[in-house]
N, C-alpha and C. Protein backbone atom coordinates (compact mmCIF):
# COMPACT_ATOMS: atom_id res chain seq x y z
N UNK A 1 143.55 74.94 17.42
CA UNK A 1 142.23 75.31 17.92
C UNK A 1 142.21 75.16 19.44
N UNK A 2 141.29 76.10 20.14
CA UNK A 2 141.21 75.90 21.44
C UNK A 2 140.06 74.95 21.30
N UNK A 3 139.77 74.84 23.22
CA UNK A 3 138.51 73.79 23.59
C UNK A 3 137.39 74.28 23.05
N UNK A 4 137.03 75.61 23.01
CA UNK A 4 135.62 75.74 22.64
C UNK A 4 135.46 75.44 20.84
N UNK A 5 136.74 75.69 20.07
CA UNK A 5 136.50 75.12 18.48
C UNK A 5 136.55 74.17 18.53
N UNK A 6 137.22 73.37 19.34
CA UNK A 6 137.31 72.10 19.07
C UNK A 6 136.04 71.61 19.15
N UNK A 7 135.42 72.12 20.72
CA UNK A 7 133.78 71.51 20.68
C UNK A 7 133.19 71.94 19.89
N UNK A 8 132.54 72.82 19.21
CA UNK A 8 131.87 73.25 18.37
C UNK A 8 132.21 72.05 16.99
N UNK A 9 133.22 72.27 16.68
CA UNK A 9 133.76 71.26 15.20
C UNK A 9 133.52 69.80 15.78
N UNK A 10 133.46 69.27 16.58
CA UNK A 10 132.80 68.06 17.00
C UNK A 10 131.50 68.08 17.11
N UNK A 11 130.56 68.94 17.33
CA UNK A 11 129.51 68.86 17.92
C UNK A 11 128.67 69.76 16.48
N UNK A 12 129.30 70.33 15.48
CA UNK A 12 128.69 70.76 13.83
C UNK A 12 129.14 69.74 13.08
N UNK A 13 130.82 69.56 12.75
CA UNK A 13 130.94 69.07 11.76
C UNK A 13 131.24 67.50 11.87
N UNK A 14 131.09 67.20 13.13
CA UNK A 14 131.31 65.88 13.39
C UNK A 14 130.18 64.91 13.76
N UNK A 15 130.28 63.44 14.74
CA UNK A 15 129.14 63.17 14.51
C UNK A 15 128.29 62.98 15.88
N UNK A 16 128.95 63.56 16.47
CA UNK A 16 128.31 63.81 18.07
C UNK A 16 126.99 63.74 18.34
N UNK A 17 126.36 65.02 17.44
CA UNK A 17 124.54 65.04 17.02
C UNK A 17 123.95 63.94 17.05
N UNK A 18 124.49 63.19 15.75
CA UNK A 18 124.04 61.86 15.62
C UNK A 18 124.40 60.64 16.32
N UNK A 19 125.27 60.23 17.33
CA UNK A 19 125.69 59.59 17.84
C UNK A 19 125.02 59.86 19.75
N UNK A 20 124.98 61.39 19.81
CA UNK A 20 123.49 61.70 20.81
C UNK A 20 122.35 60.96 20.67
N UNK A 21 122.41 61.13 19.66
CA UNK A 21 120.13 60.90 19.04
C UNK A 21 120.27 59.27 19.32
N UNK A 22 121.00 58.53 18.59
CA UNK A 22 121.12 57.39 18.45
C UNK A 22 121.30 56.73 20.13
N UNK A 23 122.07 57.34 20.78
CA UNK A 23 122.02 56.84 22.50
C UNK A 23 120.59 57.31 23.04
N UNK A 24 120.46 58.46 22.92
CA UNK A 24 118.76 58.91 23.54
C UNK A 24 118.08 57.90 23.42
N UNK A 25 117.83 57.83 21.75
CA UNK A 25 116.65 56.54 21.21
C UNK A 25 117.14 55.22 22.00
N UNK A 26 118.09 54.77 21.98
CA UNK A 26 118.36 53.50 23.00
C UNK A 26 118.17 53.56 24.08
N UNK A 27 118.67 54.20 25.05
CA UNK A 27 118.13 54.19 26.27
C UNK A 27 117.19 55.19 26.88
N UNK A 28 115.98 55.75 26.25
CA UNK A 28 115.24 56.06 26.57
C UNK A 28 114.64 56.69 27.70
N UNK A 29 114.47 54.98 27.65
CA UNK A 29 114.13 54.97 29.78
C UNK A 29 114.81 55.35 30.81
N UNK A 30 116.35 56.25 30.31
CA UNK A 30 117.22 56.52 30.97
C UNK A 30 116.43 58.09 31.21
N UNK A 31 116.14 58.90 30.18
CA UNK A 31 115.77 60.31 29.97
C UNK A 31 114.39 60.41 30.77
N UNK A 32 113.73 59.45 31.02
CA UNK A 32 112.21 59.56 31.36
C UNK A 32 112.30 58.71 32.42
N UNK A 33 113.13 58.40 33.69
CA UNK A 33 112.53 58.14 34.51
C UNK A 33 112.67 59.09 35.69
N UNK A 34 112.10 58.55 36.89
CA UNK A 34 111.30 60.31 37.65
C UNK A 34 113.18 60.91 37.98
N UNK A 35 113.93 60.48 38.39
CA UNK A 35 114.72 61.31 38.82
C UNK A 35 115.30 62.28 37.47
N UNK A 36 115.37 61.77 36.13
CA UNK A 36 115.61 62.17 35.21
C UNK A 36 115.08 63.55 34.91
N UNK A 37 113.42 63.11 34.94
CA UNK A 37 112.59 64.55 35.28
C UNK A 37 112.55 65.32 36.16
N UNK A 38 113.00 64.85 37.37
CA UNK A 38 113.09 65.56 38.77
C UNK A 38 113.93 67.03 38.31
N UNK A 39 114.80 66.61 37.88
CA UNK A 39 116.49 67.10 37.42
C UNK A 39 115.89 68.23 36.43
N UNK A 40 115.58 68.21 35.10
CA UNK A 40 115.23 68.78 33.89
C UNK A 40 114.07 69.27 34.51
N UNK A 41 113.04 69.01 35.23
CA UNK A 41 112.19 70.24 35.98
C UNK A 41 113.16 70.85 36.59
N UNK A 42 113.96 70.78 37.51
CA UNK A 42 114.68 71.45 38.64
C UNK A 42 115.30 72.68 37.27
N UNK A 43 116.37 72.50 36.56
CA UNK A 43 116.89 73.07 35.80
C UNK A 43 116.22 73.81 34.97
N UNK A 44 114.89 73.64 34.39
CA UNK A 44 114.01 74.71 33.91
C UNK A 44 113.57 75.78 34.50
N UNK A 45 113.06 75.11 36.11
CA UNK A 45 113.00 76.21 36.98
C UNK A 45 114.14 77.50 37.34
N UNK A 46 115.09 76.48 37.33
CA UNK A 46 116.24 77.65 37.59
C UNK A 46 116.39 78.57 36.25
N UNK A 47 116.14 78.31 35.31
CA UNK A 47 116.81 78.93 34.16
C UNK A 47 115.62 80.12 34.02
N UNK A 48 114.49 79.81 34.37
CA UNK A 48 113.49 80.88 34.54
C UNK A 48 114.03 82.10 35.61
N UNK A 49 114.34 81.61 36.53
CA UNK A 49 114.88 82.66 37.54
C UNK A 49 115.95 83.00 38.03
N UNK A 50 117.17 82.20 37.32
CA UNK A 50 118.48 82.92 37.00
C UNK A 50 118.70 84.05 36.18
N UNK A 51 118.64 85.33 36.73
CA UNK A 51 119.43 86.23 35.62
C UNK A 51 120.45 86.10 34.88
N UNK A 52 121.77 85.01 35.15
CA UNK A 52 122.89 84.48 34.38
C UNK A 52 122.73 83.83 33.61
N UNK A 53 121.31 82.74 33.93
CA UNK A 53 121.32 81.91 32.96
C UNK A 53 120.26 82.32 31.85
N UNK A 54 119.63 83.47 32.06
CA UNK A 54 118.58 83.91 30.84
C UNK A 54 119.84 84.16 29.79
N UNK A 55 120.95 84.95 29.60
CA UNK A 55 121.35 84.65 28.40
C UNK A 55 121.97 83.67 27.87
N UNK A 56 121.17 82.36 28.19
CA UNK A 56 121.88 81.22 27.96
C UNK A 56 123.29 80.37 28.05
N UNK A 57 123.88 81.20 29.28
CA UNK A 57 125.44 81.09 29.35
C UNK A 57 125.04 79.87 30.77
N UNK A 58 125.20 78.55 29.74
CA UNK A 58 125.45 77.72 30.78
C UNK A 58 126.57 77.04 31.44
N UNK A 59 127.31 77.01 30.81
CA UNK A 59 128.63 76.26 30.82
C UNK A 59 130.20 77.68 30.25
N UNK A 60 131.11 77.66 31.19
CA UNK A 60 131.86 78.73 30.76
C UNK A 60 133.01 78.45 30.87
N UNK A 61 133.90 78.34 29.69
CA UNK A 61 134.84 77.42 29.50
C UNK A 61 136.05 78.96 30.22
C-alpha cells in the first residue's frame, strides 16, 4: 500500500477516530483557547475564498 491507503486504513479501519475523540475530550482547553480559534476562524475564512480549497483538496500527498 502507498501513504494515502495506508492513511485511509488507519484513519477507517483503525483506531485513530477514536483515539482523536478521546485526546479532544481531554484536552479540550487546548481546541478552545483564543489562538486555537484565531487559527480555525483564519482557515474557514480561507476555505471560503480559496478556489483550490472549495473542492476540498487540502492536503496533497
Amino acid at each position: 500500500m502507498g501513504i494515502v491507503e495506508d492513511e485511509a486504513f488507519a484513519y477507517d479501519e483503525g483506531d485513530v477516530f477514536k483515539n482523536s475523540t478521546k485526546l479532544q475530550n481531554k484536552f479540550n482547553h487546548v481546541f478552545s483557547c483564543p489562538n486555537s480559534v484565531l487559527m480555525e476562524t483564519y482557515f474557514d475564512q480561507l476555505h471560503q475564498t480559496s478556489g483550490y480549497w472549495i473542492m476540498g483538496v487540502y492536503m496533497d500527498y
